[in-house]
N, C-alpha and C. Protein backbone atom coordinates (compact mmCIF):
# COMPACT_ATOMS: atom_id res chain seq x y z
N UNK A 1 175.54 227.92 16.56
CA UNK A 1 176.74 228.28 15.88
C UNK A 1 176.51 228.10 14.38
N UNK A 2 176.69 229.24 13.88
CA UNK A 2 176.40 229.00 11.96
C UNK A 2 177.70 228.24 11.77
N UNK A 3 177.56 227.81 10.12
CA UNK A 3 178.99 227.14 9.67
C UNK A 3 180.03 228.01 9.41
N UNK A 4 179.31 229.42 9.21
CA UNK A 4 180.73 230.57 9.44
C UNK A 4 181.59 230.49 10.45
N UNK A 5 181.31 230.78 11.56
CA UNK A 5 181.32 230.57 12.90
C UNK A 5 182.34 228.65 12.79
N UNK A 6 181.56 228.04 12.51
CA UNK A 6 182.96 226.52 12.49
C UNK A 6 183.49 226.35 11.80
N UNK A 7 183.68 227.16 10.91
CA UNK A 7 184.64 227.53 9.67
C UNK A 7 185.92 228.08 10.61
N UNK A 8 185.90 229.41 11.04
CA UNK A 8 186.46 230.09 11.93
C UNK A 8 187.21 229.50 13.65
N UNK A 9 186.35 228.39 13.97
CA UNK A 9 187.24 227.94 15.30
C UNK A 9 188.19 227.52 15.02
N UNK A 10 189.04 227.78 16.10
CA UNK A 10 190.28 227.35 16.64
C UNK A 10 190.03 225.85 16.82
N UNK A 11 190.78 224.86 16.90
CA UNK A 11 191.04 223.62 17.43
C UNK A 11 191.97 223.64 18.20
N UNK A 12 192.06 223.53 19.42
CA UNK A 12 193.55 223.13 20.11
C UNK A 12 194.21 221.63 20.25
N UNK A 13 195.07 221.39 20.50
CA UNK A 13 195.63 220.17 20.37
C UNK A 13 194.99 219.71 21.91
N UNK A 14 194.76 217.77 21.65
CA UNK A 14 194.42 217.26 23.55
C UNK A 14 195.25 217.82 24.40
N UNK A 15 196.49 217.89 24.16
CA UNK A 15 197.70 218.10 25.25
C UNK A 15 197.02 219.55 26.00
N UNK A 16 196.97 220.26 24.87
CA UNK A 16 196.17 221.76 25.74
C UNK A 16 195.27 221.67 26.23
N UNK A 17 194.04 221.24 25.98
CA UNK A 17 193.31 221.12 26.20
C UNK A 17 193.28 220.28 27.34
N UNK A 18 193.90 219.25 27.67
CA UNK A 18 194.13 218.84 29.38
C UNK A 18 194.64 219.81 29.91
N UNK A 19 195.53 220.13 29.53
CA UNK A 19 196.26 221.31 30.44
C UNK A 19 195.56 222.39 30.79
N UNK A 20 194.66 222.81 30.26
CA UNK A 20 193.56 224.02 30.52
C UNK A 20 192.63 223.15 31.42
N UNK A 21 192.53 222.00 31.74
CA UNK A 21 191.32 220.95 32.23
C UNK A 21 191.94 221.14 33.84
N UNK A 22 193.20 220.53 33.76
CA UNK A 22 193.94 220.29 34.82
C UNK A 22 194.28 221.80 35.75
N UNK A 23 194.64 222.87 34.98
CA UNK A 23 194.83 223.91 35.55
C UNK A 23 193.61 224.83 36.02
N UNK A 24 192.36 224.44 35.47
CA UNK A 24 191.07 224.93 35.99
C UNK A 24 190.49 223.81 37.38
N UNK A 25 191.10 222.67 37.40
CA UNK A 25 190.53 222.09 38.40
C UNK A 25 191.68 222.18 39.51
N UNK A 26 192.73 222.82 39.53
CA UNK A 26 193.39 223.38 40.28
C UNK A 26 192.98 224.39 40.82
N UNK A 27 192.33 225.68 39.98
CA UNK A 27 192.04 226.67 40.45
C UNK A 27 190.93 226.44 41.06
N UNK A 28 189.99 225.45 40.85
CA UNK A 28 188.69 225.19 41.26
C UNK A 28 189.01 224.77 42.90
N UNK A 29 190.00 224.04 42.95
CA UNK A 29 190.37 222.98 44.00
C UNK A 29 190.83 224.24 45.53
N UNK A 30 191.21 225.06 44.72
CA UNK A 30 192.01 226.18 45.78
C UNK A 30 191.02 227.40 46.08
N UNK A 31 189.31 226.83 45.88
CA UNK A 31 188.65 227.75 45.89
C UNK A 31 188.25 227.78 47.54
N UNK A 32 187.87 228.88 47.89
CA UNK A 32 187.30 228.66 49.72
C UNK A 32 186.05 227.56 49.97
N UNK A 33 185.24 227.62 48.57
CA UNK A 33 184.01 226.64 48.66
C UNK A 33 184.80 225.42 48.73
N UNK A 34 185.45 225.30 47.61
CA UNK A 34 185.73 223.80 46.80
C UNK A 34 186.49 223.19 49.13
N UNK A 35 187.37 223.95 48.94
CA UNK A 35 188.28 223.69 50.58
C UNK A 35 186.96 223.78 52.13
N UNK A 36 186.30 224.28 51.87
CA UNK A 36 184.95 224.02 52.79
C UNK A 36 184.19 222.76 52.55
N UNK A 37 183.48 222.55 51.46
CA UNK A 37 182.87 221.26 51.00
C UNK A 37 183.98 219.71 51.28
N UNK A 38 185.35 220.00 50.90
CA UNK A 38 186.22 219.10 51.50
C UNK A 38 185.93 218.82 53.05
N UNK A 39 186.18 220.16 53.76
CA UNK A 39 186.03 219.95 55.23
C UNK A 39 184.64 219.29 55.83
N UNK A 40 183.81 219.96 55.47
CA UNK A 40 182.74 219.21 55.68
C UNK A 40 182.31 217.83 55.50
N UNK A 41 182.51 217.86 54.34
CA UNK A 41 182.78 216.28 53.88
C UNK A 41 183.50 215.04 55.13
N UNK A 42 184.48 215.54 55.22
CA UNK A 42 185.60 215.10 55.77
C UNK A 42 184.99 214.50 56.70
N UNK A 43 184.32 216.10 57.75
CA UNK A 43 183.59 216.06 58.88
C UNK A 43 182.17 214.99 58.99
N UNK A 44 181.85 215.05 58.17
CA UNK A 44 180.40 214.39 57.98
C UNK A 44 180.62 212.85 57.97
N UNK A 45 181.65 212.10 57.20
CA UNK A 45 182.40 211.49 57.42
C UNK A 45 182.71 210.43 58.72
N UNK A 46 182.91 211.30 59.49
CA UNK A 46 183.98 210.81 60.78
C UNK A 46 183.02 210.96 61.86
N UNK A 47 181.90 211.63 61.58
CA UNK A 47 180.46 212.07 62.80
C UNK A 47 179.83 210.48 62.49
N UNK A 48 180.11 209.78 63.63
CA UNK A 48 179.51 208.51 63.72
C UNK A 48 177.78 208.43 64.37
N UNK A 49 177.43 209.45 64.53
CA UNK A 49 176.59 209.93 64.99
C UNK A 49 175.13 210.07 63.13
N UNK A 50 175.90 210.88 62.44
CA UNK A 50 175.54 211.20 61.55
C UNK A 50 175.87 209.80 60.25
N UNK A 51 176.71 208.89 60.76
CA UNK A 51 176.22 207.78 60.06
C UNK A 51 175.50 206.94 60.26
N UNK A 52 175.15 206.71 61.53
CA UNK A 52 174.23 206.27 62.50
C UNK A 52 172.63 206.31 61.89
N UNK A 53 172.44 207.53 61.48
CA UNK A 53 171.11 208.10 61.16
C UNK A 53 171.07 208.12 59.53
N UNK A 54 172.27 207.97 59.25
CA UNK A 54 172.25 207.83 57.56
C UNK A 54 171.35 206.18 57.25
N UNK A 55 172.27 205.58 57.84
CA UNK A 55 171.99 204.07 57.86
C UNK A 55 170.48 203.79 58.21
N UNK A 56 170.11 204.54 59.22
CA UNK A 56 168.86 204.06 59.95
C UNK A 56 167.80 204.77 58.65
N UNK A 57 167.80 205.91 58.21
CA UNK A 57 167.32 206.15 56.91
C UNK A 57 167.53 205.68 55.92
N UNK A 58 168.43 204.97 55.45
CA UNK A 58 168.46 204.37 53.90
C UNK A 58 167.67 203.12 54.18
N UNK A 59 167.95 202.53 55.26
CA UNK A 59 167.69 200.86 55.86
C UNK A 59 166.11 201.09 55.76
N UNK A 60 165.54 201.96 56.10
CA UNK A 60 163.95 202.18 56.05
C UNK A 60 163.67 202.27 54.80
N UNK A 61 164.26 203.32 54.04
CA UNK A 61 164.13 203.85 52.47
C UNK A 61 163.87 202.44 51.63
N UNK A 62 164.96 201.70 52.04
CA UNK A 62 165.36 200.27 50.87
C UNK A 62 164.05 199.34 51.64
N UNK A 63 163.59 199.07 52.78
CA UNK A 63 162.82 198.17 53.13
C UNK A 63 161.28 198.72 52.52
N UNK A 64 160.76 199.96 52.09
CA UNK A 64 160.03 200.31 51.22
C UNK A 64 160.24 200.79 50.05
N UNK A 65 161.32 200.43 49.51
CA UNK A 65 161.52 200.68 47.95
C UNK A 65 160.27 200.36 47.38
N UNK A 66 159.82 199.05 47.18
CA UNK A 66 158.85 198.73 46.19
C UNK A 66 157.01 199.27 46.79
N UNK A 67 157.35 199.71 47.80
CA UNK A 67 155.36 200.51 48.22
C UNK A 67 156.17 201.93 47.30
N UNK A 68 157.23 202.34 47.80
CA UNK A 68 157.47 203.75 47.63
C UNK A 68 157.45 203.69 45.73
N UNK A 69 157.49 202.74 45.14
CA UNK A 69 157.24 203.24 43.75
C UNK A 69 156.25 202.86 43.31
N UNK A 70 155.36 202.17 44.06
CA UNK A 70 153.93 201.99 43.97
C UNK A 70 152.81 203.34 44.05
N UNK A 71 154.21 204.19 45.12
CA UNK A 71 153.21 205.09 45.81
C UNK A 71 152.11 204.24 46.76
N UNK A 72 152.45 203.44 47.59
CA UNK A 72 151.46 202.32 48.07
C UNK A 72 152.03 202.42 49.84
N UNK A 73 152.63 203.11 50.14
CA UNK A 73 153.51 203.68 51.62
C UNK A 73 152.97 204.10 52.65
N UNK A 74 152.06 203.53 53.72
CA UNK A 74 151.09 203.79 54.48
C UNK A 74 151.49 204.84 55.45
N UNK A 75 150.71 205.74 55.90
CA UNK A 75 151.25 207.27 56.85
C UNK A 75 152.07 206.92 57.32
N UNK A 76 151.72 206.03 58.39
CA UNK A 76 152.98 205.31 59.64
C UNK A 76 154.25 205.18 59.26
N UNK A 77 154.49 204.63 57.98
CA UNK A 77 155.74 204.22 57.22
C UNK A 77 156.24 205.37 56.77
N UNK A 78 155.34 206.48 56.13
CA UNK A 78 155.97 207.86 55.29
C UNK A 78 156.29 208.71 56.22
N UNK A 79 155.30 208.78 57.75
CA UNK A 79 155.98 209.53 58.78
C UNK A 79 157.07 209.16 59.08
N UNK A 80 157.47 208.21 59.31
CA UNK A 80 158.65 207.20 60.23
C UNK A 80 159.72 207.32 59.22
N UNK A 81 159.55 207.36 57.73
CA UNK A 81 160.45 207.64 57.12
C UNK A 81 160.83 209.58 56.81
N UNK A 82 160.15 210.15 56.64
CA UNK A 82 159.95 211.31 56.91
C UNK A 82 161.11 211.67 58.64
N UNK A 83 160.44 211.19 59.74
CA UNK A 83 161.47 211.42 60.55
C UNK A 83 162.71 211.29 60.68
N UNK A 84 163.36 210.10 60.14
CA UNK A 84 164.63 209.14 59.89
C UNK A 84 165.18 210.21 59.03
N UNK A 85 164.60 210.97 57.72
CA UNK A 85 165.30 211.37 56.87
C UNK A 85 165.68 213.28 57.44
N UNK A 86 164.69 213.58 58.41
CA UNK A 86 165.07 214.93 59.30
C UNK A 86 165.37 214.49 60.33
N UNK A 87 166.05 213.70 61.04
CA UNK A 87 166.81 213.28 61.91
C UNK A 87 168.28 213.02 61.39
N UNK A 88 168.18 212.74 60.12
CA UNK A 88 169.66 212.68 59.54
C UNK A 88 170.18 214.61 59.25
N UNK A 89 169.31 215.13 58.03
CA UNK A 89 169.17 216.49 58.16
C UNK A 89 169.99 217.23 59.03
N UNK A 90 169.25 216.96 60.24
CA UNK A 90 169.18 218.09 61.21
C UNK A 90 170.43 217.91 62.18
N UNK A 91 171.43 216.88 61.68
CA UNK A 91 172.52 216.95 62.29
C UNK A 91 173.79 217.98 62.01
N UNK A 92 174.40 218.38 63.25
CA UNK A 92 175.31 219.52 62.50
C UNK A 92 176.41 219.25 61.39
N UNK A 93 176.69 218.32 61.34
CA UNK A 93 177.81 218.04 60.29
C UNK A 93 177.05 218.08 59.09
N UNK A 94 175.65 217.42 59.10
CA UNK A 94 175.45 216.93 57.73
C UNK A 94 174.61 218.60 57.59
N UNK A 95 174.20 219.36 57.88
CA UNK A 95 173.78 220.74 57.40
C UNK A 95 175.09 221.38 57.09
N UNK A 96 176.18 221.29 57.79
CA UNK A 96 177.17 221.53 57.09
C UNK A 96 177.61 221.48 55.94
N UNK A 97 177.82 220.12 55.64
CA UNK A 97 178.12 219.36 54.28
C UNK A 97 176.81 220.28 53.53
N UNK A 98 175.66 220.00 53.31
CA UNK A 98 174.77 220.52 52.63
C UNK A 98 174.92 222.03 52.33
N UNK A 99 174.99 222.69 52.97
CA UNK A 99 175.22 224.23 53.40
C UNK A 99 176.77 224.35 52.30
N UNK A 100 177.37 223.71 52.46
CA UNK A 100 179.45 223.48 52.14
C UNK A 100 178.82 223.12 50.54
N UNK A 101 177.97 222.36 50.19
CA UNK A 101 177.64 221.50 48.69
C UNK A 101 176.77 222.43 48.03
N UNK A 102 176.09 222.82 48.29
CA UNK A 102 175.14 224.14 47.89
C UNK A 102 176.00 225.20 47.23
N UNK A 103 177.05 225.85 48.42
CA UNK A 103 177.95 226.33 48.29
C UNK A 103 178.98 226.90 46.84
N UNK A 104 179.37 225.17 46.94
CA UNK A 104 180.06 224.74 45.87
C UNK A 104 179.48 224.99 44.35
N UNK A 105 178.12 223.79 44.64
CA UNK A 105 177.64 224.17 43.33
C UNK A 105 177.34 225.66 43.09
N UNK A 106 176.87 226.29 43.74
CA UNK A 106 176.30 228.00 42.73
C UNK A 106 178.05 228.62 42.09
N UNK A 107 178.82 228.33 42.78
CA UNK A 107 180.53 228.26 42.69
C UNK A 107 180.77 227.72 40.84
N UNK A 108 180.44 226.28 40.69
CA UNK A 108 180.61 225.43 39.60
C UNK A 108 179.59 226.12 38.75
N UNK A 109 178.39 226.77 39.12
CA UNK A 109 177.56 226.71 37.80
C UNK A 109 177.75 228.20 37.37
N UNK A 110 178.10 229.17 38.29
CA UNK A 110 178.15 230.55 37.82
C UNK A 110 179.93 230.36 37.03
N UNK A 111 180.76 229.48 37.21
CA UNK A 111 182.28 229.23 36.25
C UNK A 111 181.46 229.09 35.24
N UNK A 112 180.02 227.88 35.01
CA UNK A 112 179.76 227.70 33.73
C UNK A 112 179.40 228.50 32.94
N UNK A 113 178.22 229.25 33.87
CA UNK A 113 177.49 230.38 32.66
C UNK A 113 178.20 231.08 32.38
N UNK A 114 179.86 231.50 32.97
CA UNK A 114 181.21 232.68 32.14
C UNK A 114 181.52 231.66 31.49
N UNK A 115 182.13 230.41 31.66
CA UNK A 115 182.61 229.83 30.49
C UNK A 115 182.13 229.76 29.31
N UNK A 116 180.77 229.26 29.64
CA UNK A 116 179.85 229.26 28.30
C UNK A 116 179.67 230.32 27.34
N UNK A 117 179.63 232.04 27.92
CA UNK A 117 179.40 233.53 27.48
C UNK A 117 180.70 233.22 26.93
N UNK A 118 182.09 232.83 27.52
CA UNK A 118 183.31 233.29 26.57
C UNK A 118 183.51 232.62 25.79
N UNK A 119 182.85 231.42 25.83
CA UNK A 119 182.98 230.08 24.67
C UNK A 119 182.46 230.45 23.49
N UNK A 120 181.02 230.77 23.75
CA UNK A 120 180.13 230.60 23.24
C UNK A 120 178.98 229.16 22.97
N UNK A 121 179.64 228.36 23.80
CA UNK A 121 179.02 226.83 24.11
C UNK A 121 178.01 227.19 25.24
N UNK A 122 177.19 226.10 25.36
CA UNK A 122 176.19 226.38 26.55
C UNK A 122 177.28 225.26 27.25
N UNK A 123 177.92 225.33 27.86
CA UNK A 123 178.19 223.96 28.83
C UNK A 123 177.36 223.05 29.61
N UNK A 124 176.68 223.65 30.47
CA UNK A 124 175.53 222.84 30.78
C UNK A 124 174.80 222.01 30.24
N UNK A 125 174.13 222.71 28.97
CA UNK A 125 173.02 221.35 27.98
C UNK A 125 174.83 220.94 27.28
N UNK A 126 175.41 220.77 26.93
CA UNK A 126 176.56 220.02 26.49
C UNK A 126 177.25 218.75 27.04
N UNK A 127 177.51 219.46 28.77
CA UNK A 127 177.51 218.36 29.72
C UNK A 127 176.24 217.46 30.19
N UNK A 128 175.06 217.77 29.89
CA UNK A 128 174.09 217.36 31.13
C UNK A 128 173.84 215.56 30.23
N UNK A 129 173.31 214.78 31.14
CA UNK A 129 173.10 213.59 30.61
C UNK A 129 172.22 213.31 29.50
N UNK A 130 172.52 212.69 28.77
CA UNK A 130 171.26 212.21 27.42
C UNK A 130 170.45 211.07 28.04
N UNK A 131 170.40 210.72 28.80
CA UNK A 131 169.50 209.97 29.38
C UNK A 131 168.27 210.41 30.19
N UNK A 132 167.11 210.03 29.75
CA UNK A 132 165.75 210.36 30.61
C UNK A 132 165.56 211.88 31.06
C-alpha cells in the first residue's frame, strides 16, 4: 500500500467494525460446511469408540515424546504408534470430522482470498502467527 493509498482509507469506527465481525461470523455460522463440521464434531464427540482410540494414541504419542524429538523411536514403537494413529483415522466419525474440517477450511480460506482482493489486505500473512 503506497502512502497515497493511506492517505485515502476510510477508518471505520470499532462499533462497525464489530458489527461487520459479528455479522460475517453469522453468515459464516449458517454456512452448510460451518453446520456439517458442527455435526461432525458433535458426532466425533459422543463416538466413545473413537475416544477410545484417541486416548490409546496420544497415551503412546506422550510416552515417546522425548525418543520422538530425538528422532531416537525404535520400528516397534513407530509401527505401534503408526497403527494407534490409523486406527484412530480410520474410524467413521473421525473421517467425518476430518472430511467436515477440510471442508470448512477451503470454505474460510477462499472468504479470505475475496476478502483480501476487495480489501486490498492480504489477510492471511496479516492474520498468520509471528511466531517461528
Amino acid at each position: 500500500m503506497s502512502n497515497a493509498d493511506l492517505n485515502e482509507l476510510e477508518i471505520a469506527p470499532p462499533a462497525v467494525v464489530s458489527q461487520a465481525a459479528r455479522g460475517f461470523a453469522e453468515a459464516l455460522a449458517e454456512t452448510p460446511e460451518f453446520m456439517a463440521f458442527e455435526q461432525a464434531a458433535s458426532a466425533m464427540n459422543d463416538d466413545a469408540m473413537a475416544e477410545q482410540a484417541r486416548i490409546a494414541f496420544q497415551t503412546k504419542q506422550q510416552s515417546l515424546q522425548a525418543l520422538l524429538r530425538l528422532n531416537a523411536v525404535s520400528a516397534q514403537d513407530q509401527a505401534e504408534l503408526e497403527r494407534l494413529r490409523q486406527a484412530f483415522l480410520s474410524l467413521p466419525t473421525v473421517a467425518a470430522y476430518a472430511r467436515a474440517e477440510a471442508d470448512l477450511v477451503a470454505v474460510c480460506q477462499e472468504t479470505g482470498d475475496l476478502l483480501s482482493h476487495h480489501i486490498g489486505i492480504d489477510i492471511a500473512a496479516v492474520c498468520a502467527s509471528g511466531c517461528c
